[in-house]
PDB file of N, CA and C in Angstrom:
ATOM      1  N   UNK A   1       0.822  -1.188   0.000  1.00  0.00           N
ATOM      2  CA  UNK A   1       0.000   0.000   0.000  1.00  0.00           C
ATOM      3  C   UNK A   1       0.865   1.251   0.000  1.00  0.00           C
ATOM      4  N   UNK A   2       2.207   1.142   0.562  1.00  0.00           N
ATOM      5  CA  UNK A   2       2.795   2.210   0.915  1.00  0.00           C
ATOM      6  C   UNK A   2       3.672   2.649  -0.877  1.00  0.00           C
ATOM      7  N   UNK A   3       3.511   1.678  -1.349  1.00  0.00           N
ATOM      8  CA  UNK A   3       4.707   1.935  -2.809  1.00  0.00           C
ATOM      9  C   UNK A   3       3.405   2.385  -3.516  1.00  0.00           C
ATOM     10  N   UNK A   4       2.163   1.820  -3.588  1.00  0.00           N
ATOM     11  CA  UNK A   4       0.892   3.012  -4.415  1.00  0.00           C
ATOM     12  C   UNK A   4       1.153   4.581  -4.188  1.00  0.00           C
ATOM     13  N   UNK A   5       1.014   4.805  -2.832  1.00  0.00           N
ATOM     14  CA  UNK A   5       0.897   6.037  -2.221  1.00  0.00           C
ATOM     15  C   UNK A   5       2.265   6.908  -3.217  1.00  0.00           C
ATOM     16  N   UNK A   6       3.449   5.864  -2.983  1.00  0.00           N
ATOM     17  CA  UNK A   6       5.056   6.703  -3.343  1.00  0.00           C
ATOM     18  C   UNK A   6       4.836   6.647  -4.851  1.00  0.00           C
ATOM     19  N   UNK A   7       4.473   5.829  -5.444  1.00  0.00           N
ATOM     20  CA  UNK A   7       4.155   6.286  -6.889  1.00  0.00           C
ATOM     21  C   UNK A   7       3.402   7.091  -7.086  1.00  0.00           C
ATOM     22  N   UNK A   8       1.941   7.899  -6.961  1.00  0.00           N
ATOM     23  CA  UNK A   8       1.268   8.589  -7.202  1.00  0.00           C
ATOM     24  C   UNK A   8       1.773   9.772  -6.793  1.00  0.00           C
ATOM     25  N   UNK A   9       3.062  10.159  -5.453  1.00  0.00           N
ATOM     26  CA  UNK A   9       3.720  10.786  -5.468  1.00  0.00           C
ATOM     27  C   UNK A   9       4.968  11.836  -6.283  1.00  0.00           C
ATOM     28  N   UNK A  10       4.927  10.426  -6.671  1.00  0.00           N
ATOM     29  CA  UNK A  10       5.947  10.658  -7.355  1.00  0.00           C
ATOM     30  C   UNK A  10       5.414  11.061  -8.597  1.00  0.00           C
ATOM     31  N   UNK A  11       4.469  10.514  -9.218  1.00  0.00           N
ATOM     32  CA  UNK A  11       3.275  11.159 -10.544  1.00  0.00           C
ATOM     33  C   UNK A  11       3.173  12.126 -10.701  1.00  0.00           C
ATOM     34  N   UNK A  12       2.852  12.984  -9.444  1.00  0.00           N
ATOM     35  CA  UNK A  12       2.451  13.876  -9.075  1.00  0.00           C
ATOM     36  C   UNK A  12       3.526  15.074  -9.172  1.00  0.00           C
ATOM     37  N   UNK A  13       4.598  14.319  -8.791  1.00  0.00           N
ATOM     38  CA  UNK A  13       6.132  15.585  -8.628  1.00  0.00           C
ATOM     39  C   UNK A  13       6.700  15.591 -10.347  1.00  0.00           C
ATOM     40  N   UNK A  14       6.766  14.709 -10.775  1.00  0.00           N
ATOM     41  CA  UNK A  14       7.109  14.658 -12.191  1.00  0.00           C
ATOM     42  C   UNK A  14       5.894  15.273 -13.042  1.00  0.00           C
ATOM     43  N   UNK A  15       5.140  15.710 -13.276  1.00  0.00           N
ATOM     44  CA  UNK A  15       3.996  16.181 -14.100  1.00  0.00           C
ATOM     45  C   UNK A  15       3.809  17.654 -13.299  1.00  0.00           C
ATOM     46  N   UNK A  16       3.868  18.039 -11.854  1.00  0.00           N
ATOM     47  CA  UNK A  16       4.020  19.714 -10.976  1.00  0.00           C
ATOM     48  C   UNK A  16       4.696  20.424 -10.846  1.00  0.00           C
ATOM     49  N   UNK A  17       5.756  19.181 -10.214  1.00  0.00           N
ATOM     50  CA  UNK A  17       6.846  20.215  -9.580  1.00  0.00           C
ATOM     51  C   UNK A  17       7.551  20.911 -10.095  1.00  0.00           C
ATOM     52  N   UNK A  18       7.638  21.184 -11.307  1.00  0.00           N
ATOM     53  CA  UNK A  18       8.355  22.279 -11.907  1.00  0.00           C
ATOM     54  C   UNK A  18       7.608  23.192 -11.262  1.00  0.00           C
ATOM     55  N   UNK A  19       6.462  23.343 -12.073  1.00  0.00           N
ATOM     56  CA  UNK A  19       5.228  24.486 -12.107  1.00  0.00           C
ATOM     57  C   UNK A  19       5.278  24.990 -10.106  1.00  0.00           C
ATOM     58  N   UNK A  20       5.208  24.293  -9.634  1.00  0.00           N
ATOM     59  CA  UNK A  20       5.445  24.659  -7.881  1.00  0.00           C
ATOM     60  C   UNK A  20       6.685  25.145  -7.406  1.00  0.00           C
ATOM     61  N   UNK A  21       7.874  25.280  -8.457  1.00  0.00           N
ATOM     62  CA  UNK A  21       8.660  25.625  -8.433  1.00  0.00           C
ATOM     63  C   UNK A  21       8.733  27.018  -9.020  1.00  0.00           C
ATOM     64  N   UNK A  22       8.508  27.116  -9.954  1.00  0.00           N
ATOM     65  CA  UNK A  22       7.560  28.489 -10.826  1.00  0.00           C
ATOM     66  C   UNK A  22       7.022  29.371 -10.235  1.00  0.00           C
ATOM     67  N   UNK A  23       5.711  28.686  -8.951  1.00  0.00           N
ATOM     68  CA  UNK A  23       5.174  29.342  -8.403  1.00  0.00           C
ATOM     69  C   UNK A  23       6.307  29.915  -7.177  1.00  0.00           C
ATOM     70  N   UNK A  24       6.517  29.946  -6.655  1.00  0.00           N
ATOM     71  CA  UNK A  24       7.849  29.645  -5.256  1.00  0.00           C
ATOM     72  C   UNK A  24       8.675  30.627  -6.086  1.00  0.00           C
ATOM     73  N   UNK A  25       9.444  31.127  -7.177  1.00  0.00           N
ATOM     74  CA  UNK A  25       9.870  32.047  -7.930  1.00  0.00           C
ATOM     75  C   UNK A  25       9.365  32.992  -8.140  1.00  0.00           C
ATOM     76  N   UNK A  26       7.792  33.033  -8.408  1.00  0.00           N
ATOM     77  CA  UNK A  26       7.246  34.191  -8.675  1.00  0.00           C
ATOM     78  C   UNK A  26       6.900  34.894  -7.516  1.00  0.00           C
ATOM     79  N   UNK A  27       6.398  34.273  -6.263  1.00  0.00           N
ATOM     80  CA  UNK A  27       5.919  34.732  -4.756  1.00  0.00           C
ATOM     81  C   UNK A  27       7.639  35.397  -4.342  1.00  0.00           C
ATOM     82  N   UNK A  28       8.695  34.894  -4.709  1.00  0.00           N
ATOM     83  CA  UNK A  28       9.841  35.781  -4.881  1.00  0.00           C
ATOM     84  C   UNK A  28      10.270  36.829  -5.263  1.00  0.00           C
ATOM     85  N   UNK A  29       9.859  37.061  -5.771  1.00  0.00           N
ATOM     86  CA  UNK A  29      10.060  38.022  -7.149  1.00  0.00           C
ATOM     87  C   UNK A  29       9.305  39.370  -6.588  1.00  0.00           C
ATOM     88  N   UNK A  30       7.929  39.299  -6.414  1.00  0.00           N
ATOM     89  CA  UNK A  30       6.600  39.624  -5.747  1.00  0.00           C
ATOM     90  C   UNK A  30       7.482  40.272  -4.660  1.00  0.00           C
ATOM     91  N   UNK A  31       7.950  39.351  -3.797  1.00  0.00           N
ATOM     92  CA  UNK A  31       8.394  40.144  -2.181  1.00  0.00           C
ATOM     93  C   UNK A  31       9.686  40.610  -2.601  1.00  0.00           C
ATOM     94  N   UNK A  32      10.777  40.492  -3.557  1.00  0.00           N
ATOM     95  CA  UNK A  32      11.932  41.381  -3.216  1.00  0.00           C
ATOM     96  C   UNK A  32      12.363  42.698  -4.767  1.00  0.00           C
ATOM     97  N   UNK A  33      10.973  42.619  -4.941  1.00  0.00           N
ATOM     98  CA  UNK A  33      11.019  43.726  -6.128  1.00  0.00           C
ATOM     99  C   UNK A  33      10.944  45.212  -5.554  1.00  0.00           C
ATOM    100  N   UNK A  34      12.346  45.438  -6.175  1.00  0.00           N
ATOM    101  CA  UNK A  34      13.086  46.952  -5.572  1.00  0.00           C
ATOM    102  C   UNK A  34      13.918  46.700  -4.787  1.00  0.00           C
ATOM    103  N   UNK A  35      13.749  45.774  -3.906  1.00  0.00           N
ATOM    104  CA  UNK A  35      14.972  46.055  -3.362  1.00  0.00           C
ATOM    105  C   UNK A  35      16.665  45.454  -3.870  1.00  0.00           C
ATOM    106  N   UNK A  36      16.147  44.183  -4.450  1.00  0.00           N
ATOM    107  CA  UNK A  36      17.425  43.537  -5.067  1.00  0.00           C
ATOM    108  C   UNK A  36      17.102  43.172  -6.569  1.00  0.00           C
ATOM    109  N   UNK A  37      17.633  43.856  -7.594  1.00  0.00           N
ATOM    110  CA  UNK A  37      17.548  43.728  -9.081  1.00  0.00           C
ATOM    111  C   UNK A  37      17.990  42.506  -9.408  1.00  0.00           C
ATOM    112  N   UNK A  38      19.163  42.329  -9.299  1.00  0.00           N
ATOM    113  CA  UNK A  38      19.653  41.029  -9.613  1.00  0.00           C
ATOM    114  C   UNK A  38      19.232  40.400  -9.209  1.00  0.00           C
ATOM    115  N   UNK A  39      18.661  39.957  -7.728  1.00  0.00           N
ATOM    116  CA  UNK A  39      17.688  38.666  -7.420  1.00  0.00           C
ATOM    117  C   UNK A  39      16.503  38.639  -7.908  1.00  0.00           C
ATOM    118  N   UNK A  40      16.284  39.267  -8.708  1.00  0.00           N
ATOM    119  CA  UNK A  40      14.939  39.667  -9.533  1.00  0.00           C
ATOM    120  C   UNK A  40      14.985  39.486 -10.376  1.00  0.00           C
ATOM    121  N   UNK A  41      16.263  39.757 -11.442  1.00  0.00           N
ATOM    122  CA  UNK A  41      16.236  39.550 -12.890  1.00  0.00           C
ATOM    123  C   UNK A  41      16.446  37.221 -13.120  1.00  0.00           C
ATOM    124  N   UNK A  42      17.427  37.359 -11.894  1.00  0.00           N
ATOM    125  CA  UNK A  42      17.310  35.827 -11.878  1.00  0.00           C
ATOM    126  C   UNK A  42      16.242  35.372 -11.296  1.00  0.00           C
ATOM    127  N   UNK A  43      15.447  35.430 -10.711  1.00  0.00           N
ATOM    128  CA  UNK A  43      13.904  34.964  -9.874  1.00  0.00           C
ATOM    129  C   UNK A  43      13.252  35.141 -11.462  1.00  0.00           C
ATOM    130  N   UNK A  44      13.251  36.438 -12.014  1.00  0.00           N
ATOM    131  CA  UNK A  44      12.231  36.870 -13.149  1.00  0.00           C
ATOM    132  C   UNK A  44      12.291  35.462 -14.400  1.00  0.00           C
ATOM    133  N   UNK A  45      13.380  35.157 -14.477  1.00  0.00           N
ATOM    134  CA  UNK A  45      14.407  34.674 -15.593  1.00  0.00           C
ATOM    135  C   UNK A  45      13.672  33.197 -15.641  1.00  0.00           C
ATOM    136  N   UNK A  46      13.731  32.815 -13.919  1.00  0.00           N
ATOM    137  CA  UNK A  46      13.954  31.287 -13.500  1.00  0.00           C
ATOM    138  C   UNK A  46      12.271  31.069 -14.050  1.00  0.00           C
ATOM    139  N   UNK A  47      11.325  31.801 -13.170  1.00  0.00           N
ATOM    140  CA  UNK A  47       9.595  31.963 -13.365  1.00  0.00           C
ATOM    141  C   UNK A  47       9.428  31.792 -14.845  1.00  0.00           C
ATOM    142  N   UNK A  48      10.168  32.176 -15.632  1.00  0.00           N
ATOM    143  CA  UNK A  48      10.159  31.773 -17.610  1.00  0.00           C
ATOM    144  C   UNK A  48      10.513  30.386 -17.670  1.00  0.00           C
ATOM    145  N   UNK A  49      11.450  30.207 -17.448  1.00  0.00           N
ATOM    146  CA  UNK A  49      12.296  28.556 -17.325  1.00  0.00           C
ATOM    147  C   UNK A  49      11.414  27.980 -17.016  1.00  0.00           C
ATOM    148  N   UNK A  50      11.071  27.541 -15.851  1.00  0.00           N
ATOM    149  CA  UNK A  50      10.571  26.481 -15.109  1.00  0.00           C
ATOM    150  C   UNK A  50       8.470  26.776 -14.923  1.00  0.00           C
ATOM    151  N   UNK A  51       8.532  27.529 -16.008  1.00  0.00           N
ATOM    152  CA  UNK A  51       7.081  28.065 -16.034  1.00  0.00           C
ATOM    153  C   UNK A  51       6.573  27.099 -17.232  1.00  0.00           C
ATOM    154  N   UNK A  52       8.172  27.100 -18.516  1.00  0.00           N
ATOM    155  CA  UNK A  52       8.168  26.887 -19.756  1.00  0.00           C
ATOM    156  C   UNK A  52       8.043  25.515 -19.618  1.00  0.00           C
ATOM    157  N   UNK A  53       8.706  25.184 -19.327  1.00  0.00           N
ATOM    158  CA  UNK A  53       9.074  23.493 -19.187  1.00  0.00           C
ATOM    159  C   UNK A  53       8.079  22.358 -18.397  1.00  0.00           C
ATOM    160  N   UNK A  54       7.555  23.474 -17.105  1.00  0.00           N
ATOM    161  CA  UNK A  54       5.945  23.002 -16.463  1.00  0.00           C
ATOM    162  C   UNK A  54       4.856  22.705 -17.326  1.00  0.00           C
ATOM    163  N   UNK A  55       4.813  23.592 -18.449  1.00  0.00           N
ATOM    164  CA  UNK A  55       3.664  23.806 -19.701  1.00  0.00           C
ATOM    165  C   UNK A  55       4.482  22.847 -20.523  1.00  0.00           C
ATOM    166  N   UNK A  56       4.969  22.345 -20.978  1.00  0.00           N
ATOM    167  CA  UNK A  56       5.763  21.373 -21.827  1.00  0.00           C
ATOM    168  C   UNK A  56       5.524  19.863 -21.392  1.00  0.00           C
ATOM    169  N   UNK A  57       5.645  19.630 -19.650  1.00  0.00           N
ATOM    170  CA  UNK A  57       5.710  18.344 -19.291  1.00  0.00           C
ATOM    171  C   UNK A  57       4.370  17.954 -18.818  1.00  0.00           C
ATOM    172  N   UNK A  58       3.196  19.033 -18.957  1.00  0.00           N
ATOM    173  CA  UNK A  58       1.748  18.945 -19.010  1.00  0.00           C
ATOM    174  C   UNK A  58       1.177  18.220 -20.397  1.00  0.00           C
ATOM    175  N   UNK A  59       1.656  19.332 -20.775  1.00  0.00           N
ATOM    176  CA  UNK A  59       1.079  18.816 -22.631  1.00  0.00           C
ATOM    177  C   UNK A  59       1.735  17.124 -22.767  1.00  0.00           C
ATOM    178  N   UNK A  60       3.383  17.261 -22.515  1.00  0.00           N
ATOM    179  CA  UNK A  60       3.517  15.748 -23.183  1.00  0.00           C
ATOM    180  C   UNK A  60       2.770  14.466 -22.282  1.00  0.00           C
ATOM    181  N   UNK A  61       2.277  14.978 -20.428  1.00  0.00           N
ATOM    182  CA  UNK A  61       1.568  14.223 -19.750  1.00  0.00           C
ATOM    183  C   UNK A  61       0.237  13.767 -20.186  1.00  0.00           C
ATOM    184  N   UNK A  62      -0.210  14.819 -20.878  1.00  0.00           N
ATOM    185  CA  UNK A  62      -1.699  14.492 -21.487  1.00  0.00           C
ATOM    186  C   UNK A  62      -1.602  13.997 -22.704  1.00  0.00           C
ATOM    187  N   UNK A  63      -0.667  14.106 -23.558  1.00  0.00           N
ATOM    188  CA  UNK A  63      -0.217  13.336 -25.250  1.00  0.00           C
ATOM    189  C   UNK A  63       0.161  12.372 -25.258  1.00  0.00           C
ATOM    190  N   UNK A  64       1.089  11.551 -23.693  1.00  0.00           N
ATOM    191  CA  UNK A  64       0.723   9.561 -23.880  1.00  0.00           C
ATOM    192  C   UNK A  64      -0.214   9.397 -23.295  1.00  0.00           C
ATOM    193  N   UNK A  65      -0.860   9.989 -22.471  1.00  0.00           N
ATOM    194  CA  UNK A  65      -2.001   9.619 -21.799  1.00  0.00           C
ATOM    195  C   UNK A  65      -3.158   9.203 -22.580  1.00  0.00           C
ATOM    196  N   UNK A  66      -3.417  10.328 -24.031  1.00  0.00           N
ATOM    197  CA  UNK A  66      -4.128  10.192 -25.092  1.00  0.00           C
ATOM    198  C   UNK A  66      -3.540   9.027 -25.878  1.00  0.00           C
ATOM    199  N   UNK A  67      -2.563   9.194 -25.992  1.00  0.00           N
ATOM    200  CA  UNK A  67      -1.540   7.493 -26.677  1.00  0.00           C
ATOM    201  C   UNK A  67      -1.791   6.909 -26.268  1.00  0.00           C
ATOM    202  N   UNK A  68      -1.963   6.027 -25.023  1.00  0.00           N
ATOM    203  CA  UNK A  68      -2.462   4.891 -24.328  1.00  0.00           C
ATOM    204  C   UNK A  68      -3.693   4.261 -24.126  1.00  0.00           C
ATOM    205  N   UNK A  69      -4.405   5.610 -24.035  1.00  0.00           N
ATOM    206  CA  UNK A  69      -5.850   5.494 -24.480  1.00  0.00           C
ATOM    207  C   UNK A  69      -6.331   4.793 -25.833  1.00  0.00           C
ATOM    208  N   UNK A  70      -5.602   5.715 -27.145  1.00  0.00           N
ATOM    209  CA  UNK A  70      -6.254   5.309 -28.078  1.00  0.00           C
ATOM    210  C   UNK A  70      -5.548   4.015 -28.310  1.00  0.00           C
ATOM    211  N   UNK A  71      -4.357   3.606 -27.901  1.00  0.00           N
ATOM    212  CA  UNK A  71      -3.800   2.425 -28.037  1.00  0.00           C
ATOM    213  C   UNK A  71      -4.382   1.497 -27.674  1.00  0.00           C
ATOM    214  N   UNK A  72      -4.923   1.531 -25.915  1.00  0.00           N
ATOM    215  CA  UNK A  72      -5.735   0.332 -25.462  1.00  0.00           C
ATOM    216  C   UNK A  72      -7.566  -0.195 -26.479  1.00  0.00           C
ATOM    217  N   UNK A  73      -7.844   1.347 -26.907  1.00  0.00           N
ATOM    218  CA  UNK A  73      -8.940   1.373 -27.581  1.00  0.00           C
ATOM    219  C   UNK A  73      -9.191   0.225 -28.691  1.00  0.00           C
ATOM    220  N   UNK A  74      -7.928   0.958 -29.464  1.00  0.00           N
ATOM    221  CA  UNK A  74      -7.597  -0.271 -30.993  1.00  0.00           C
ATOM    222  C   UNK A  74      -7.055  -1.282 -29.992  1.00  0.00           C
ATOM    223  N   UNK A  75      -6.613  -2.348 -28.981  1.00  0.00           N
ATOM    224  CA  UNK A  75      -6.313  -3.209 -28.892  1.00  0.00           C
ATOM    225  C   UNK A  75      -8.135  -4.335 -28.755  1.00  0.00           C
ATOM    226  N   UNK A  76      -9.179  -3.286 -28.075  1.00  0.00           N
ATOM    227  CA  UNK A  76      -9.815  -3.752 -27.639  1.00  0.00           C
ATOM    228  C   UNK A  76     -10.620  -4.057 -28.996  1.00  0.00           C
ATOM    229  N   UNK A  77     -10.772  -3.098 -29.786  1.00  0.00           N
ATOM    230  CA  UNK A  77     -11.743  -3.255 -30.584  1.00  0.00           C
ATOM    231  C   UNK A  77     -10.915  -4.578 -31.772  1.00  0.00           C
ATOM    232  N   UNK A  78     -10.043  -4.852 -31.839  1.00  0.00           N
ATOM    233  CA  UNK A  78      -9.666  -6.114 -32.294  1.00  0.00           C
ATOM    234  C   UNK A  78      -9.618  -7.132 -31.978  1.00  0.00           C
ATOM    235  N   UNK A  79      -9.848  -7.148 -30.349  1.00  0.00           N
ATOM    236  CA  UNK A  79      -9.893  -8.039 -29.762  1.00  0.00           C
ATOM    237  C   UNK A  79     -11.264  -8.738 -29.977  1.00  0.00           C
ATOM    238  N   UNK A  80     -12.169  -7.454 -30.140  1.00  0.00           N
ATOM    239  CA  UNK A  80     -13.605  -7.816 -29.736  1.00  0.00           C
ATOM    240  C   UNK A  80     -13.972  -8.153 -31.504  1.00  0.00           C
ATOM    241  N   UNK A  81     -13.590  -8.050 -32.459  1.00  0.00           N
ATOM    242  CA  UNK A  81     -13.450  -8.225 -33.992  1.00  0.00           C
ATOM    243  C   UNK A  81     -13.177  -9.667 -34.271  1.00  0.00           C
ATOM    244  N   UNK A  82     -12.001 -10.162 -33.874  1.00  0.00           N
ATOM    245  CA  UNK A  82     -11.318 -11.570 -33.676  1.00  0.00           C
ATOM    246  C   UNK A  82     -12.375 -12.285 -32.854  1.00  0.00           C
ATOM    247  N   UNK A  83     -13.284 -11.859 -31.688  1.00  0.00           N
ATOM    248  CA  UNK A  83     -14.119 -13.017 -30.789  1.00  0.00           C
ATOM    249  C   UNK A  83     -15.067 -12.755 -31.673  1.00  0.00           C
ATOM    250  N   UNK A  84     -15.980 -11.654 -32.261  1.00  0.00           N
ATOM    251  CA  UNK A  84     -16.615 -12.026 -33.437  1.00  0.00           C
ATOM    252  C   UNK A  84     -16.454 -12.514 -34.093  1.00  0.00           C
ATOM    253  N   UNK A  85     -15.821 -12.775 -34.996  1.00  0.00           N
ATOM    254  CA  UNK A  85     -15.137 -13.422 -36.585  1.00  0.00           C
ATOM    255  C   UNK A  85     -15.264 -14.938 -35.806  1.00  0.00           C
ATOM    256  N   UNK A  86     -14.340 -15.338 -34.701  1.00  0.00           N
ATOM    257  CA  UNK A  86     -14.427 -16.850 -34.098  1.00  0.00           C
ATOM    258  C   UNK A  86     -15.772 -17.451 -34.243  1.00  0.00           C
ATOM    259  N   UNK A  87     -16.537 -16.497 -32.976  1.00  0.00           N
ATOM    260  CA  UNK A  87     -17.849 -16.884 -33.010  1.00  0.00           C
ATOM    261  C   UNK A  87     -19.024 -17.004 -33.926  1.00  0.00           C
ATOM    262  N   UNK A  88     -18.641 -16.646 -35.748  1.00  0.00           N
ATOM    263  CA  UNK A  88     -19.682 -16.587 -36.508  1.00  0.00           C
ATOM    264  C   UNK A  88     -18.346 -18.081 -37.332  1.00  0.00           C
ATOM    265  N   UNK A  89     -17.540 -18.075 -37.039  1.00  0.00           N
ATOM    266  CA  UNK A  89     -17.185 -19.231 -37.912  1.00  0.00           C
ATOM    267  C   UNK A  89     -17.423 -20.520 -36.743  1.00  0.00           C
ATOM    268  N   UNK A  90     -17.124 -20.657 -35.580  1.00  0.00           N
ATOM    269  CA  UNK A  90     -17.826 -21.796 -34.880  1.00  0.00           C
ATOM    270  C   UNK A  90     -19.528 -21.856 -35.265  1.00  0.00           C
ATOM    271  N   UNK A  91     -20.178 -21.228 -35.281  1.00  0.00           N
ATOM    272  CA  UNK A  91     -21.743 -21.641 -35.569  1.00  0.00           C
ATOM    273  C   UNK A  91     -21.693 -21.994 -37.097  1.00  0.00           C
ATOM    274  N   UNK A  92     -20.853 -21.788 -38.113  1.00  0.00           N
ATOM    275  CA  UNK A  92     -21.621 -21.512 -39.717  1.00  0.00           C
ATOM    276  C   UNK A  92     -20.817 -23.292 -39.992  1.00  0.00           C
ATOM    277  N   UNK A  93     -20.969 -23.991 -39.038  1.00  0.00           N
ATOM    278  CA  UNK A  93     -20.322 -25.504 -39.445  1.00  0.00           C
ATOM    279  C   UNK A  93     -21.589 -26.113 -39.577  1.00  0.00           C
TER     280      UNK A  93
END
């Protein structure tokens, strides 16, 4: 039960944690604007980066997700094609 929990965890950190990282940059940025430029232009910089790449590992999360889908789809509907086809050639004897 405990390795479900650490995988969905872990699902969870690989498909977010950029983006929570993003966020955590920008609430930065927010509190030290004016007083330190340079921690700003790199806070500003990082919030692009890891904003970019959050939106990147979304899209490709939902594009096998859709792959797997339509994959299992066509497995099924051949499956269910083949137990037809069986079942009209066992009766036509």
């Amino acid at each position: 039960m405990s390795n479900d929990n650490h995988s969905k965890l872990e699902k969870w950190r690989a498909k977010y944690g950029v983006l929570v990282i993003a966020l955590g940059c920008l609430f930065s940025v927010i509190n030290s604007w004016g007083n330190n430029w340079i921690l700003t232009g790199i806070l500003g910089l990082s919030v692009l980066i890891c904003g970019t790449i959050g939106i990147f590992d979304i899209k490709r999360a939902i594009t096998e997700k859709n792959r797997m889908i339509k994959f299992y789809l066509l497995l099924t509907n051949r499956y269910l094609c083949l137990k037809s086809a069986a079942s009209k050639a066992a009766f036509s004897f």
